[in-house]
N, C-alpha and C. Protein backbone atom coordinates (compact mmCIF):
# COMPACT_ATOMS: atom_id res chain seq x y z
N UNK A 1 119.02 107.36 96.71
CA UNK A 1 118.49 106.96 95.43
C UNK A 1 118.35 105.45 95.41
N UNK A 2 117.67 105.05 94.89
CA UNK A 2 117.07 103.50 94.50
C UNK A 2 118.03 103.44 94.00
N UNK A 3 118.89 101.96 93.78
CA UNK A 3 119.53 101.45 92.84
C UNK A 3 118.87 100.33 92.52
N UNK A 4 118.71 99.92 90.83
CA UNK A 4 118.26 98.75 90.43
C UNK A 4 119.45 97.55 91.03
N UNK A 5 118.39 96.39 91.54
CA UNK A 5 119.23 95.44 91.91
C UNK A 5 119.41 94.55 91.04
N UNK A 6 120.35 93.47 90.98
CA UNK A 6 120.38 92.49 89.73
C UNK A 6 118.94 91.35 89.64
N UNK A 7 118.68 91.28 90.94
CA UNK A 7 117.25 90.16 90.49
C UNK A 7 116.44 90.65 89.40
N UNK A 8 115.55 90.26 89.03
CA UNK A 8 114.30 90.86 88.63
C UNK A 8 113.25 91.52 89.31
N UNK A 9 112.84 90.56 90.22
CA UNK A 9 111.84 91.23 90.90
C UNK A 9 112.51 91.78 91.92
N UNK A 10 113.64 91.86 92.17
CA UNK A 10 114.13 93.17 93.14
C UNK A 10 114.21 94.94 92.11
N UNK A 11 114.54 94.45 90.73
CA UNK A 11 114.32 95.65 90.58
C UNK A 11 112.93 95.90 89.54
N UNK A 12 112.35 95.18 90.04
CA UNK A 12 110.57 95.29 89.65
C UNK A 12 110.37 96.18 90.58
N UNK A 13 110.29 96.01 92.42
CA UNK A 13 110.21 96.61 92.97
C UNK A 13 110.70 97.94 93.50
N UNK A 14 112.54 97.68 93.04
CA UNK A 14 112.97 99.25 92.87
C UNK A 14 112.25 100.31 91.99
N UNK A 15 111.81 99.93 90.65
CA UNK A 15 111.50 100.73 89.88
C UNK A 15 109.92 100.90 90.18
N UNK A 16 109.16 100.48 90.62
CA UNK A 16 107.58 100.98 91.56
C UNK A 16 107.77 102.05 92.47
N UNK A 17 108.76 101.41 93.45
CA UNK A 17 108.80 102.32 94.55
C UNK A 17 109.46 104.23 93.97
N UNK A 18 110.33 103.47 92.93
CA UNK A 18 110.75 105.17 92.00
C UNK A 18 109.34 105.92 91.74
N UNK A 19 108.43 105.48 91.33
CA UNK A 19 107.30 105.92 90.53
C UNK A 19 106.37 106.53 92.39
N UNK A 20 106.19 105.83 93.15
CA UNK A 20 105.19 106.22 94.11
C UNK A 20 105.12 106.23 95.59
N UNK A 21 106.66 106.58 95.46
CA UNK A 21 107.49 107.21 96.72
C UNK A 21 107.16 108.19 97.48
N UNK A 22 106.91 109.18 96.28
CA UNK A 22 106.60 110.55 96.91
C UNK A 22 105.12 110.50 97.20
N UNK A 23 104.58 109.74 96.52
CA UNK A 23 102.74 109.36 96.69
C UNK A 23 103.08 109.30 98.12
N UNK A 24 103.74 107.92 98.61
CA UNK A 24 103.24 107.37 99.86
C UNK A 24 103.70 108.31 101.02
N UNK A 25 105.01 108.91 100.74
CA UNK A 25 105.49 109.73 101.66
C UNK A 25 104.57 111.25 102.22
N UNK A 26 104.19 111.10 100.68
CA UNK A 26 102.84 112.14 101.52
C UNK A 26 102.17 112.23 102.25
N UNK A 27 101.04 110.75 101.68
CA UNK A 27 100.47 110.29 102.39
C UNK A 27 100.53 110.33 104.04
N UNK A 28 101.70 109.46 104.45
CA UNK A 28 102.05 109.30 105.61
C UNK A 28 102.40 110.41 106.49
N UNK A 29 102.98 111.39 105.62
CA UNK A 29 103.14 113.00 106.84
C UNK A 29 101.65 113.35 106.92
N UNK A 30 100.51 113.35 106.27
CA UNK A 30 99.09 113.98 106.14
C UNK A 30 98.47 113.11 107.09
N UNK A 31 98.90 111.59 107.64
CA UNK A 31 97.95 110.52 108.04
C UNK A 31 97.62 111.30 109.33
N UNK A 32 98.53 112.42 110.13
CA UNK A 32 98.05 112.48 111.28
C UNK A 32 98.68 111.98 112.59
N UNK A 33 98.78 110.96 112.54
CA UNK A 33 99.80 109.73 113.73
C UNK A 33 99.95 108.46 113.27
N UNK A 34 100.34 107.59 114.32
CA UNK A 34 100.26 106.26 114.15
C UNK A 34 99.01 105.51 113.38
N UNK A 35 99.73 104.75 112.84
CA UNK A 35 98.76 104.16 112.22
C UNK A 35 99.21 102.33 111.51
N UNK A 36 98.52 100.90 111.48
CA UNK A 36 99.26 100.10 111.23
C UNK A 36 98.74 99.65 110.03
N UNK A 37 99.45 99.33 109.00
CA UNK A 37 98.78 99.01 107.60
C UNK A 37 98.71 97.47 107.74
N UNK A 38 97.50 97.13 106.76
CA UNK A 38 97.35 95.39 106.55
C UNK A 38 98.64 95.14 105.31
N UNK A 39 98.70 94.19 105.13
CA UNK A 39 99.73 93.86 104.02
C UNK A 39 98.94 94.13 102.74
N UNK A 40 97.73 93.67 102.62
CA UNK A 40 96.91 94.51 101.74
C UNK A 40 96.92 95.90 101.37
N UNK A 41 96.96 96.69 102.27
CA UNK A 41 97.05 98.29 102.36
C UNK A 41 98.43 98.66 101.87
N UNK A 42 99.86 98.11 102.55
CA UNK A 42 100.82 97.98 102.20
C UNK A 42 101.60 97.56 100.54
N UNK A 43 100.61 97.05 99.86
CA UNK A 43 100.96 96.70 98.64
C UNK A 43 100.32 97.62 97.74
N UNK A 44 98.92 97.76 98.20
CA UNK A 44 98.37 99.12 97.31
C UNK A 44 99.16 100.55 97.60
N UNK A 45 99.86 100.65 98.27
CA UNK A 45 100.71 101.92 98.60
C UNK A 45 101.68 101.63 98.14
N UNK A 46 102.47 100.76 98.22
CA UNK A 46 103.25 100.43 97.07
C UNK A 46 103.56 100.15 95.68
N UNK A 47 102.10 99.52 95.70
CA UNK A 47 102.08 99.46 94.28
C UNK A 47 103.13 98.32 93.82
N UNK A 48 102.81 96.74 94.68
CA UNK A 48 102.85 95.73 94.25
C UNK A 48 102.31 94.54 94.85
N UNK A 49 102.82 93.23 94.75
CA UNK A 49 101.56 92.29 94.84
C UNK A 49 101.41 92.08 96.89
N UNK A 50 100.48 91.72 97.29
CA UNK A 50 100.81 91.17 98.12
C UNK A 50 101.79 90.27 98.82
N UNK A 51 102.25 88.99 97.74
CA UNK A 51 103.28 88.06 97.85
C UNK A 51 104.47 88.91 97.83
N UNK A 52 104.70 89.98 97.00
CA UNK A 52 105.91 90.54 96.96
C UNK A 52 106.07 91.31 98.77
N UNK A 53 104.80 91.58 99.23
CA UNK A 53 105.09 92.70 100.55
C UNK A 53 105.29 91.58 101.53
N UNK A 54 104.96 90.25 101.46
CA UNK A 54 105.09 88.85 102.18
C UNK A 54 106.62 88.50 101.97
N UNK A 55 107.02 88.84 101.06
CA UNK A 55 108.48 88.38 100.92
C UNK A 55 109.32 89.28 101.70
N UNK A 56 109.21 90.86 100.85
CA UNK A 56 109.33 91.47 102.30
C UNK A 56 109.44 91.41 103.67
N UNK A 57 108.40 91.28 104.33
CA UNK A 57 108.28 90.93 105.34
C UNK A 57 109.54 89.53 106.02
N UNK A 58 109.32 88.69 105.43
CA UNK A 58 109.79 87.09 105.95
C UNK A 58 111.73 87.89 105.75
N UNK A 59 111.53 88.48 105.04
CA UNK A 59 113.27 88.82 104.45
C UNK A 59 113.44 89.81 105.24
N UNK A 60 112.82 90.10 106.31
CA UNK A 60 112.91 91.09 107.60
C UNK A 60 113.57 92.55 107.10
N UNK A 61 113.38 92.97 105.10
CA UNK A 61 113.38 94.31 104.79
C UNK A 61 112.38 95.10 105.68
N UNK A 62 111.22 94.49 105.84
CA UNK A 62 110.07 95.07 105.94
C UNK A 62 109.36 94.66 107.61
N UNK A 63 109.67 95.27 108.99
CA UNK A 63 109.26 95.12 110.10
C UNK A 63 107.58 94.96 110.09
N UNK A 64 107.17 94.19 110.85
CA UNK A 64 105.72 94.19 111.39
C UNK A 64 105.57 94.83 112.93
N UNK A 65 104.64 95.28 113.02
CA UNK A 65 103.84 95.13 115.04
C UNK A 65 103.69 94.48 115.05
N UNK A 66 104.83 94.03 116.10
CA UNK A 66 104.85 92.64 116.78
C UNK A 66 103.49 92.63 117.77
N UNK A 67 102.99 90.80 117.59
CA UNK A 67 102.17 90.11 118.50
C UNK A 67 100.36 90.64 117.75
N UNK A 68 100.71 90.89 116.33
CA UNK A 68 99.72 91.36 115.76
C UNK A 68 99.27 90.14 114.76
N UNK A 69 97.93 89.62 115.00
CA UNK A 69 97.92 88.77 113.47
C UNK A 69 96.47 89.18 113.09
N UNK A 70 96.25 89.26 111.92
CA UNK A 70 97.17 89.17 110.50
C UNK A 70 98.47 90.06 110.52
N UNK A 71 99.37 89.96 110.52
CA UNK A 71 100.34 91.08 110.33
C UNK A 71 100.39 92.32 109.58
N UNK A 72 100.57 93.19 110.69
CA UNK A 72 100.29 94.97 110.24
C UNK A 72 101.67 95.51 110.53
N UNK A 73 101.88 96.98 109.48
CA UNK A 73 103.21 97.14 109.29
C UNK A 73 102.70 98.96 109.63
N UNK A 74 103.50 99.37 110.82
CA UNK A 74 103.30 100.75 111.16
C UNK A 74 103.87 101.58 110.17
N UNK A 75 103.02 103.13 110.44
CA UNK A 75 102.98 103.78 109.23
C UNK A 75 105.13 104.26 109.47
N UNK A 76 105.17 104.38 111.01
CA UNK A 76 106.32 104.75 110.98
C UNK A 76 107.16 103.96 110.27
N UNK A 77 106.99 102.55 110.79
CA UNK A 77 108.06 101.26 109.70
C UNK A 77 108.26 101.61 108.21
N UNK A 78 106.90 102.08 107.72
CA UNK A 78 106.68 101.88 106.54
C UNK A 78 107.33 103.30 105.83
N UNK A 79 107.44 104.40 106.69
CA UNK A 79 108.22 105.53 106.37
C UNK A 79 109.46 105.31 106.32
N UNK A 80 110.24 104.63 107.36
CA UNK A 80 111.60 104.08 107.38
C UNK A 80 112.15 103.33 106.26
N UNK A 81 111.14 102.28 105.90
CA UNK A 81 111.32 101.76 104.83
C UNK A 81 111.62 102.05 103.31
N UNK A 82 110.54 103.29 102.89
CA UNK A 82 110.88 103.93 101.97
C UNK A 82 111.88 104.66 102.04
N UNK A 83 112.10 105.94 102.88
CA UNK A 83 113.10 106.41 103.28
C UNK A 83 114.95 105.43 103.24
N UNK A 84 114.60 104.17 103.69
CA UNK A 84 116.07 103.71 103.68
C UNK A 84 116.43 103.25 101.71
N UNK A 85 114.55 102.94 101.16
CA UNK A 85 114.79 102.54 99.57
C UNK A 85 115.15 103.90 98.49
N UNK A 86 115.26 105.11 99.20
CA UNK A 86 115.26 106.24 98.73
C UNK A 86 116.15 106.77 98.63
């Protein structure tokens, strides 16, 4: 279960990811295979800003494919991810 964190925008983002968890998790069993999201793609699946999936990222919650630029975040990472916010 998500727990709200004391920041704000930590639990801005807890309480998104409550709402469209199960969206993305779908998603990602239906995608088929591998697959690497833009940080763009990554925030619309989330359902927040870009800067927030950048913070992410730099705060190493959120792994990239390495030696990739612009930086892309595999669908597996991105399953792990929810999965560990879940």
């Amino acid at each position: 279960m998500i727990e709200s964190p004391a920041d704000p925008i930590g639990r801005a983002i807890a309480d998104t990811l409550r709402d469209v968890l199960p969206l993305v998790a779908a998603e990602l069993a239906d995608s088929g295979g591998p697959r690497a999201y833009s940080v763009t793609q990554v925030a619309d699946r989330l359902g927040v800003s870009e800067p927030t999936v950048r913070r992410l990222i730099r705060s190493g919650r959120l792994a990239t494919v390495p030696h990739l630029s612009p930086p892309r975040v595999s669908g597996a990472t991105l399953a792990d991810f929810l999965a560990g916010v879940a």
